[in-house]
Protein backbone atom coordinates (compact mmCIF):
# COMPACT_ATOMS: atom_id res chain seq x y z
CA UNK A 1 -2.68 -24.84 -45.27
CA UNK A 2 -5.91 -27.00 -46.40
CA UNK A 3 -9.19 -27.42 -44.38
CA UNK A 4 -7.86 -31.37 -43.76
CA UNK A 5 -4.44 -30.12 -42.47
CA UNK A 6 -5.52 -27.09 -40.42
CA UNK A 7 -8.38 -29.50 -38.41
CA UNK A 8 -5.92 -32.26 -38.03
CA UNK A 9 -3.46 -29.78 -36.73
CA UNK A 10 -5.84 -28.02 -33.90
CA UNK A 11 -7.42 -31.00 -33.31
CA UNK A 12 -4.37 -32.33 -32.20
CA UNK A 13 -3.05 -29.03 -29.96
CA UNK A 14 -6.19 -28.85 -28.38
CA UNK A 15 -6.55 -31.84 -27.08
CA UNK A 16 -2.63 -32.29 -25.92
CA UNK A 17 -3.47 -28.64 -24.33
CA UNK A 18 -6.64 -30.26 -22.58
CA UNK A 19 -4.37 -32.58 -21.35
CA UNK A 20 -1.81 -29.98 -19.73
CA UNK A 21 -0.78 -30.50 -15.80
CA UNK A 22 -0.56 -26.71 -16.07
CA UNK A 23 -4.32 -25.41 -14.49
CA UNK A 24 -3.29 -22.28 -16.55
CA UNK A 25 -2.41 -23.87 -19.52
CA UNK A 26 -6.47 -25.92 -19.58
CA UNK A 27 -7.39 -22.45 -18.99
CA UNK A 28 -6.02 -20.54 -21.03
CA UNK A 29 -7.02 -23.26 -23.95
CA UNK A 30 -11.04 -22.81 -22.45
CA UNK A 31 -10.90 -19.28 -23.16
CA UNK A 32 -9.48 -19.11 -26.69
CA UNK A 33 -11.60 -22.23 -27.42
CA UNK A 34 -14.39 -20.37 -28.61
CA UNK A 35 -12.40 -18.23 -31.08
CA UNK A 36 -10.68 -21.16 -32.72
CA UNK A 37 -14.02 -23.53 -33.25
CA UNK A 38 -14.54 -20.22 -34.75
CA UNK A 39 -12.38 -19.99 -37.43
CA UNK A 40 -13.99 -23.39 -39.05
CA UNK A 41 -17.43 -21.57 -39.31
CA UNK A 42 -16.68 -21.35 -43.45
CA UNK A 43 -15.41 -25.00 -43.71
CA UNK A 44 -17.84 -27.40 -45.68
CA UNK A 45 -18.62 -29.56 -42.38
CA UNK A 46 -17.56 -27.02 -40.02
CA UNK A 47 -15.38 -27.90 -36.71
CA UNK A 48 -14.66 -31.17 -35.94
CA UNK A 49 -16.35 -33.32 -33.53
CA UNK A 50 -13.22 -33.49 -31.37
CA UNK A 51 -13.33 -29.80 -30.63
CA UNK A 52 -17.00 -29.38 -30.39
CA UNK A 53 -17.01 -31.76 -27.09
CA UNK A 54 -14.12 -29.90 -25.68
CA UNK A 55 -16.65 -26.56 -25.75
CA UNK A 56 -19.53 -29.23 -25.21
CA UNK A 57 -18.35 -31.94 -22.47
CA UNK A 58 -20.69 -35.34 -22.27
CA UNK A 59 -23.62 -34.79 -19.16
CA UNK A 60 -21.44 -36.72 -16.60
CA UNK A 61 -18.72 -33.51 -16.79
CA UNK A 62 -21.76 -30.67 -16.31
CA UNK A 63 -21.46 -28.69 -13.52
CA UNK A 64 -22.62 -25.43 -12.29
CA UNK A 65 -20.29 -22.52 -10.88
CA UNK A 66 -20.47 -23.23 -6.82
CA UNK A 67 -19.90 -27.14 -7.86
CA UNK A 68 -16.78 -26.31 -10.12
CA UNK A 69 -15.22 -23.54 -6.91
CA UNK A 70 -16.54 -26.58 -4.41
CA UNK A 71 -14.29 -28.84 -6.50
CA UNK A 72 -11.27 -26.70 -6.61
CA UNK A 73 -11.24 -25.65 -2.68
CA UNK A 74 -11.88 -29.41 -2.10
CA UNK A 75 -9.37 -31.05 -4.41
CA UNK A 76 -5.94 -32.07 -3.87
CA UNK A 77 -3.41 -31.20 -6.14
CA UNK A 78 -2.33 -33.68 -8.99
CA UNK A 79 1.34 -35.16 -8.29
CA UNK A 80 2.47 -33.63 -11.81
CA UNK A 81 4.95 -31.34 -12.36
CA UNK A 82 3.67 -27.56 -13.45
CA UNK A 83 4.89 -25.44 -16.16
CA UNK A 84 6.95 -23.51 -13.51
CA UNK A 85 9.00 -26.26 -12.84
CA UNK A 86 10.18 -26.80 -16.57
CA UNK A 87 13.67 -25.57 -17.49
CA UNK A 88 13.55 -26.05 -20.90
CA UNK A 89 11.59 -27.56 -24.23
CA UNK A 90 13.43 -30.90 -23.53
CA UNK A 91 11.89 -31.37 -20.27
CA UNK A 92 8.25 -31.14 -22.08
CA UNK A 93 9.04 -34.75 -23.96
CA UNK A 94 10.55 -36.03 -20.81
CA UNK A 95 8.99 -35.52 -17.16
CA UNK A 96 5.52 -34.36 -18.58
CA UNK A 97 5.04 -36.27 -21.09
CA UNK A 98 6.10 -39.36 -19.11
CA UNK A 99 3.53 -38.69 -16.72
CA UNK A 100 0.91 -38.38 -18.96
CA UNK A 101 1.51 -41.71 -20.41
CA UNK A 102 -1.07 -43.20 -17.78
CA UNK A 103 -4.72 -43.50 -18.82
CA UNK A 104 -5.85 -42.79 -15.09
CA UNK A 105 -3.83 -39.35 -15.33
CA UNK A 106 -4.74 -38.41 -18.24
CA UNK A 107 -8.10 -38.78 -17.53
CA UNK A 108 -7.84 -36.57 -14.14
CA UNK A 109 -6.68 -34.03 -15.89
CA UNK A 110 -9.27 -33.68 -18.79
CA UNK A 111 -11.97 -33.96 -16.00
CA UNK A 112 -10.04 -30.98 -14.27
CA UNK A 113 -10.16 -29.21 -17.73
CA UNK A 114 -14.09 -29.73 -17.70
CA UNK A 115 -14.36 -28.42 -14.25
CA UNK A 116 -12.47 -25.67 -14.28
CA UNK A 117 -14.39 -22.63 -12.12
CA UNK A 118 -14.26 -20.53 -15.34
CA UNK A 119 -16.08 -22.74 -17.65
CA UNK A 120 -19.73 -21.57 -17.14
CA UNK A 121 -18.48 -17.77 -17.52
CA UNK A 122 -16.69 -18.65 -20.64
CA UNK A 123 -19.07 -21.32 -22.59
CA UNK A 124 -22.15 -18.69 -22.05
CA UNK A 125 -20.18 -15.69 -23.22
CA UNK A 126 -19.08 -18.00 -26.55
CA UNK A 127 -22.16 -19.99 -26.88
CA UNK A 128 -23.23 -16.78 -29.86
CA UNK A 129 -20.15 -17.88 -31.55
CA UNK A 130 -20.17 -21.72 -31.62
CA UNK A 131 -24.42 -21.73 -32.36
CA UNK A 132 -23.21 -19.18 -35.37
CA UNK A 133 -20.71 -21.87 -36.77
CA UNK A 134 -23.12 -24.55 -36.88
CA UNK A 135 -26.31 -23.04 -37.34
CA UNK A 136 -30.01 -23.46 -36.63
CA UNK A 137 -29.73 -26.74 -38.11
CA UNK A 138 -27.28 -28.15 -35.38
CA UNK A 139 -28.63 -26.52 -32.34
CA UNK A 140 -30.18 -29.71 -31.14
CA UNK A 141 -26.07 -30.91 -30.50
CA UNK A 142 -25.67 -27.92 -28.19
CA UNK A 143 -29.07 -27.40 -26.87
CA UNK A 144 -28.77 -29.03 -24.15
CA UNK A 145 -25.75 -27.67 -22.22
CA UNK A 146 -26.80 -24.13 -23.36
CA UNK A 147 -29.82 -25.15 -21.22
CA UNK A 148 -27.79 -26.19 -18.46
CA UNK A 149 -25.98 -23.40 -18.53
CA UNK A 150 -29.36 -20.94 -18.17
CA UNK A 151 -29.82 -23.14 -15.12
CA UNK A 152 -26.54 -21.19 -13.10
CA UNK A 153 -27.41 -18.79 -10.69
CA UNK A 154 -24.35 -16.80 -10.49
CA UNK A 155 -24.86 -13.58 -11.66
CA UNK A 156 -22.09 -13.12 -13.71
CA UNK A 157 -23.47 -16.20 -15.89
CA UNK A 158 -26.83 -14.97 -16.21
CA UNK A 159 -25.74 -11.82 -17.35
CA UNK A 160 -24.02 -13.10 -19.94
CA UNK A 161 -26.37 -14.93 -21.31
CA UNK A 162 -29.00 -12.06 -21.00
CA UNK A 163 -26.70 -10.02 -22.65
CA UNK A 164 -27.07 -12.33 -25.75
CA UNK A 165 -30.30 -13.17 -26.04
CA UNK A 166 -31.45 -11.41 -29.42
CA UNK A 167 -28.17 -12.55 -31.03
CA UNK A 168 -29.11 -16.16 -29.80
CA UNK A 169 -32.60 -15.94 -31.42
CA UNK A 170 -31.80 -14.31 -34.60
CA UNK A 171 -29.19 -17.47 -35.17
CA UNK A 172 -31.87 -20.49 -34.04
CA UNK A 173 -34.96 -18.86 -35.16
CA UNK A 174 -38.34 -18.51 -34.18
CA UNK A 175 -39.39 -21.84 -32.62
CA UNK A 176 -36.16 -22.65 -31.17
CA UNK A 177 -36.27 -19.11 -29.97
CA UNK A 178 -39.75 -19.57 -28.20
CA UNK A 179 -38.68 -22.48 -26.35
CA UNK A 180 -35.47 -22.02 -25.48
CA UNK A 181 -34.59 -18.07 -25.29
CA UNK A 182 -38.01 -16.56 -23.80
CA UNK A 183 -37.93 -18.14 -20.32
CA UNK A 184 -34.47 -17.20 -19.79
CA UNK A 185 -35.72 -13.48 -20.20
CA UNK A 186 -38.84 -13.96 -18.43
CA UNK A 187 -36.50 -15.10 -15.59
CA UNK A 188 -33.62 -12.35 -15.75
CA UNK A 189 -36.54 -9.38 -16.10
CA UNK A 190 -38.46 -10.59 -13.29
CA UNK A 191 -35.37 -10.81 -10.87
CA UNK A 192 -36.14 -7.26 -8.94
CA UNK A 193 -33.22 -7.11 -6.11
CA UNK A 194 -30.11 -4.53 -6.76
CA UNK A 195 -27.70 -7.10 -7.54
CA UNK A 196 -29.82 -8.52 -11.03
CA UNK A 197 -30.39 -4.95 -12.08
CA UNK A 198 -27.48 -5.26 -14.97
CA UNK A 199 -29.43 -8.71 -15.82
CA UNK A 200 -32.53 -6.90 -16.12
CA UNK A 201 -30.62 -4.00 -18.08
CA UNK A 202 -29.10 -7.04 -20.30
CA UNK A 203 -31.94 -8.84 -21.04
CA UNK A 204 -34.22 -5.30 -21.95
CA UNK A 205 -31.49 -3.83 -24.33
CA UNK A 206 -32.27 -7.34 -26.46
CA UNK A 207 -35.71 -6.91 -26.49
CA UNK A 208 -36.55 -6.05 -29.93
CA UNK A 209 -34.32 -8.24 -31.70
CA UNK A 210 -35.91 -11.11 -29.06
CA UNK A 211 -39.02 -9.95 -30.11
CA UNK A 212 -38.20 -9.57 -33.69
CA UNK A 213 -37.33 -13.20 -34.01
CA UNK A 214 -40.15 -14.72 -33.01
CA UNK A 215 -43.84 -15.10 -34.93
CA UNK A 216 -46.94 -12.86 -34.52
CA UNK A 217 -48.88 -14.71 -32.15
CA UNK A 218 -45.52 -14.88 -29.59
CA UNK A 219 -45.10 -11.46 -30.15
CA UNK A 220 -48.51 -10.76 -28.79
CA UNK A 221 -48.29 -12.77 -25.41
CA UNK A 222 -45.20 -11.57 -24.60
CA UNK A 223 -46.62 -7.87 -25.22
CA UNK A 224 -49.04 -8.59 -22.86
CA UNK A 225 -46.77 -8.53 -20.03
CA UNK A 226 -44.21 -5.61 -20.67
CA UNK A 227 -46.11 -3.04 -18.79
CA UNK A 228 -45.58 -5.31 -15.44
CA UNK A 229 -42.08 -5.43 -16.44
CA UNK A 230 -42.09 -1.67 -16.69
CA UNK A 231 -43.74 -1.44 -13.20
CA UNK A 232 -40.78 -3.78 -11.91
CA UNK A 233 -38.63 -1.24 -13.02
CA UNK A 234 -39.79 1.80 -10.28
CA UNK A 235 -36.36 1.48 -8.49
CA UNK A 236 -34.64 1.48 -11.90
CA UNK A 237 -35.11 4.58 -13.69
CA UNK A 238 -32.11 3.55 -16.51
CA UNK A 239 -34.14 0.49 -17.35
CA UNK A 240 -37.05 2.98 -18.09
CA UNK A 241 -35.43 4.90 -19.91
CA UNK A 242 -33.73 2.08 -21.83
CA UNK A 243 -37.46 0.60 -22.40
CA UNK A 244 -38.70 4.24 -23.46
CA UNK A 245 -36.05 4.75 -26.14
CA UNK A 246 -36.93 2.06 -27.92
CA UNK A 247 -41.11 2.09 -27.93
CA UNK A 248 -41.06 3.10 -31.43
CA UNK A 249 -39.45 0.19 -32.12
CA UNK A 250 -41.86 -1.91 -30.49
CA UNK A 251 -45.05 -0.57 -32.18
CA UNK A 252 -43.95 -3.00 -35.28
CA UNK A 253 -43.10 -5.86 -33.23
CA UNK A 254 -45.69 -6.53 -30.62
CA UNK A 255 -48.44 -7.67 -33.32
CA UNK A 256 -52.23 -6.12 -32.45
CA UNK A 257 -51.19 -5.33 -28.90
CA UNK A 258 -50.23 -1.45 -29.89
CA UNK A 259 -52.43 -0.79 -26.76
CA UNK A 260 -49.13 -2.07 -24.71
CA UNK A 261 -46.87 0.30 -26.47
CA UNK A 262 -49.37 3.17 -26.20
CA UNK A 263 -49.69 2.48 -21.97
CA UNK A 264 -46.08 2.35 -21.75
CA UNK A 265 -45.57 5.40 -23.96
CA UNK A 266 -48.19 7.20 -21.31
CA UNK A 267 -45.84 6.14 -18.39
CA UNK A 268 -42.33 7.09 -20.11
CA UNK A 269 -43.97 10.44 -20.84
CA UNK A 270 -45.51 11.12 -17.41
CA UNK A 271 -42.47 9.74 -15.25
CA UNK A 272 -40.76 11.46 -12.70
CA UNK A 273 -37.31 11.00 -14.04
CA UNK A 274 -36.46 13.46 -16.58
CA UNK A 275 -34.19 11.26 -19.12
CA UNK A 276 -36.93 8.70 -19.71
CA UNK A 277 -39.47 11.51 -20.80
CA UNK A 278 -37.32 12.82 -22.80
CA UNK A 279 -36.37 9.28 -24.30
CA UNK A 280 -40.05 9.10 -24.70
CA UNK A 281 -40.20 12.12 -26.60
CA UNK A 282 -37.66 11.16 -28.99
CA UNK A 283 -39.84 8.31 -29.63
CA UNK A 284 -42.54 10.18 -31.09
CA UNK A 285 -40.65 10.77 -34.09
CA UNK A 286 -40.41 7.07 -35.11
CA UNK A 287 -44.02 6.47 -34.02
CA UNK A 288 -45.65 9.19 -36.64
CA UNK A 289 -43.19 7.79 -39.45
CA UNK A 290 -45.12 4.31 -38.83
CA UNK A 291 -48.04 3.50 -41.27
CA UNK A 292 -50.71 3.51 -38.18
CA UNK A 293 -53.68 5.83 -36.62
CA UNK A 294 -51.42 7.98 -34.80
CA UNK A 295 -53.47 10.75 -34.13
CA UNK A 296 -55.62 9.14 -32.68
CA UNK A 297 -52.86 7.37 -30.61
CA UNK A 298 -51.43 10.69 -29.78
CA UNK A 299 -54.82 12.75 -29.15
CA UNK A 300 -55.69 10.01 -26.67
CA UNK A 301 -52.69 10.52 -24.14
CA UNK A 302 -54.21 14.15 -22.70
CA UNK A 303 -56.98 12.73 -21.02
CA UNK A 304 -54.92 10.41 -19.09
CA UNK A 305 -52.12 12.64 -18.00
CA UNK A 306 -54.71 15.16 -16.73
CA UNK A 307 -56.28 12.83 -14.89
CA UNK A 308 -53.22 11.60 -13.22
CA UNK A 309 -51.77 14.84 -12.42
CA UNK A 310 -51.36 15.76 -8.22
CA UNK A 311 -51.24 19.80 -8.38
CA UNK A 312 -51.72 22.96 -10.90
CA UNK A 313 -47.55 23.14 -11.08
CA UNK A 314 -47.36 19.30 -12.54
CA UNK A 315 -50.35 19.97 -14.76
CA UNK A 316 -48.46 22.94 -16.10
CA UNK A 317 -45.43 20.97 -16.65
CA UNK A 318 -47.62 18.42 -18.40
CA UNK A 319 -49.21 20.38 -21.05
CA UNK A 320 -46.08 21.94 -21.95
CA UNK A 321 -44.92 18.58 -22.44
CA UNK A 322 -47.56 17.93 -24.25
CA UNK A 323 -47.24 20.60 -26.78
CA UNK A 324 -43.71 19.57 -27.32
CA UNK A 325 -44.41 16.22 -28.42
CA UNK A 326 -47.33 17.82 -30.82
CA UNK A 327 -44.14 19.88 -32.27
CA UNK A 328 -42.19 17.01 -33.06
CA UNK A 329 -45.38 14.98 -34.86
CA UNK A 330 -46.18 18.20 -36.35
CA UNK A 331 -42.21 18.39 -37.74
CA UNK A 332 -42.21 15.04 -38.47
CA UNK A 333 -45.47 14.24 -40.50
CA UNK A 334 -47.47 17.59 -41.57
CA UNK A 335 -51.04 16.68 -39.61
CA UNK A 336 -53.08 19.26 -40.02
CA UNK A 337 -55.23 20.88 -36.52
CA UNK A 338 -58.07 19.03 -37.28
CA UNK A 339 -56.86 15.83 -36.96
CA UNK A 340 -54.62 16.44 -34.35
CA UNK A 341 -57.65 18.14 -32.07
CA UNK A 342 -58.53 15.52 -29.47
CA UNK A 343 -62.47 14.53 -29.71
C-alpha cells in the first residue's frame, strides 16, 4: 500500500473510531494512537494533520487529570447505543451510524474522546514518540500541550514525563531543552515527600543524557545545584546510590564545575549506606580513565573524610576504604607513589 493510500486509510479509521459511542472503543483508539502516528515517522511529510490533533486537541479541549475524572463522575451518559448492545456488523451501518448522523452528537462524543480520564497518562508516556516523528523542527506544533501536560500534578503523569526527560532533550536539542525540559526536573527533584520518590528516582536516572544535551554554560548552573539535590536525598538512599553510580559520568558533563562532582564523590564515599559507597567506588575506575588531574582529585579526599569521622572504629573503616579505592586507580591507570602521596 502507498504513503497516499495508507494516510487516507488511518486517517479515515481514526477519526470514525474518535467518533465511537463505545467509551472503550475512544479509548482504546487514545492508547494505540501514539504507535500508529508512529509508523509515518519515515514518510516525506510525516503524519497527517488530521491525526496529529487527535494526539494534540485545540486549547479549548485541554484538561488536566482531576478535571477529566470531575467530568466523568459528573456527566450523564450519552443516549447512544454501546458496543454491547450490537448483535451483529449490520447493526453498525444502522442504529450507530444513524445516530451519529447529527452534528451536535458527533461533536459530544469527540469532546468525550478529548476528555477521556486517561489522556494525560497516555499523551505524556507517547509524547517521546510523536516529538521523534516530527522532529526538533516541529516542536513548536506540540510545545505547547507538552507544556500543559508538565503542568498535571498527578503523580502518575509526572512520572512519566520524568521518566523521559533525556530522551525528550536529545530529540529537541539544546535550547529547546533549556527552556522547556530543565524546570520540569528542577520541579520533580525538588519534590521531597514519600509519594514523589519514584519522580525523583525518574528524573535522576536521566540526568546525564539531560545534561548531555544541553551547552557548556547550562551545564555549569545546573552543576551548581546537584549537591542540594544530593542532600534532598538523606531519606532516599537508592537515589544516592543511583546519583553515585553515575559521577564518572558527570565529570565530562558538568563543564568547569568538577568541584561538584568531586563533593559529591566525598559524600557517596563517606555515606552510611553501604551500596552507594560501593557505587562510588566503582566510579573511580571511570574517573582515572578521564584525561584530568586525578591525583590530585583523589589525594584531596583524605583530609576531608578524617575530618568528618565520629570515632577510631569509623576512621578505621575509612582508611581501609580508602586504600581500596587507591587499588582500583592504581589497577586502572599505573600512578606511581609519588604522585599518588597526598601533599
Amino acid at each position: 500500500m502507498d504513503q497516499t493510500c495508507r494516510s487516507t486509510l488511518a486517517v479515515q479509521s481514526l477519526l470514525k473510531l474518535a467518533d465511537d459511542p463505545s467509551d472503550t472503543v475512544r479509548s482504546a483508539l487514545l492508547e494505540v494512537l501514539g504507535e500508529v502516528i508512529y509508523t509515518f515517522r519515515d514518510d516525506p511529510g510525516g503524519p497527517s494533520q488530521e491525526l496529529i490533533d487527535l494526539f494534540v486537541p485545540e486549547q479549548k479541549d485541554w484538561h488536566k487529570s482531576e478535571e477529566l475524572m470531575d467530568f466523568f463522575d459528573s456527566s450523564s451518559s450519552l443516549d447512544l447505543p454501546s458496543r454491547s448492545m450490537l448483535l451483529g456488523p449490520s447493526q453498525l451501518g444502522g442504529a450507530i451510524v444513524g445516530h451519529l448522523e447529527s452534528p451536535k452528537d458527533a461533536n459530544r462524543l469527540r469532546t468525550r474522546f478529548f476528555k477521556d480520564p486517561e489522556r494525560p497518562i497516555v499523551c505524556a508516556f507517547n509524547y517521546p514518540a510523536l516529538t521523534l516523528v516530527l522532529g526538533r523542527e516541529r516542536w513548536s506544533e506540540i510545545r505547547d500541550y507538552y507544556l500543559h501536560l508538565t503542568e498535571d500534578r498527578t503523580a502518575k503523569v509526572r512520572r512519566t514525563l520524568a521518566a523521559s526527560l533525556g530522551e525528550m532533550a536529545n530529540i529537541i536539542g539544546t535550547e529547546q531543552a533549556e527552556e522547556d525540559l530543565v524546570p520540569v526536573f528542577w520541579d520533580a527533584v525538588r519534590g521531597l515527600t514519600k509519594e514523589e520518590e519514584d519522580i525523583r528516582t525518574k528524573a535522576l536516572e536521566g540526568l546525564p543524557k539531560l545534561l548531555r544535551s544541553l551547552n557548556r554554560a547550562q551545564q555549569e548552573e545546573m552543576a551548581a545545584d546537584l549537591i542540594t539535590v544530593w542532600e534532598n536525598s538523606s531519606q532516599y538512599w537508592r537515589q544516592r546510590e543511583l546519583f553515585a553510580g553515575y559521577l564518572g559520568e558527570l565529570v565530562g558533563l558538568v563543564g568547569s564545575r568538577t568541584d561538584v562532582v568531586q563533593g559529591l564523590m566525598g559524600r557517596a564515599l563517606r555515606d552510611a549506606i553501604a551500596a552507594v559507597r560501593d557505587a562510588a567506588i566503582g566510579t573511580v575506575i571511570a574517573l582515572v580513565s578521564l584525561p584530568l588531574n586525578i591525583p590530585h582529585m583523589i589525594c584531596s579526599f583524605p583530609s576531608t573524610w578524617i575530618s568528618w569521622v565520629p570515632n577510631e572504629r569509623a576512621l578505621v573503616r575509612r582508611s581501609l576504604l580508602w586504600l581500596w579505592v587507591i587499588h582500583i586507580a592504581v589497577d586502572q591507570r599505573e600512578y606511581t607513589h609519588a604522585s599518588l602521596r597526598p601533599s
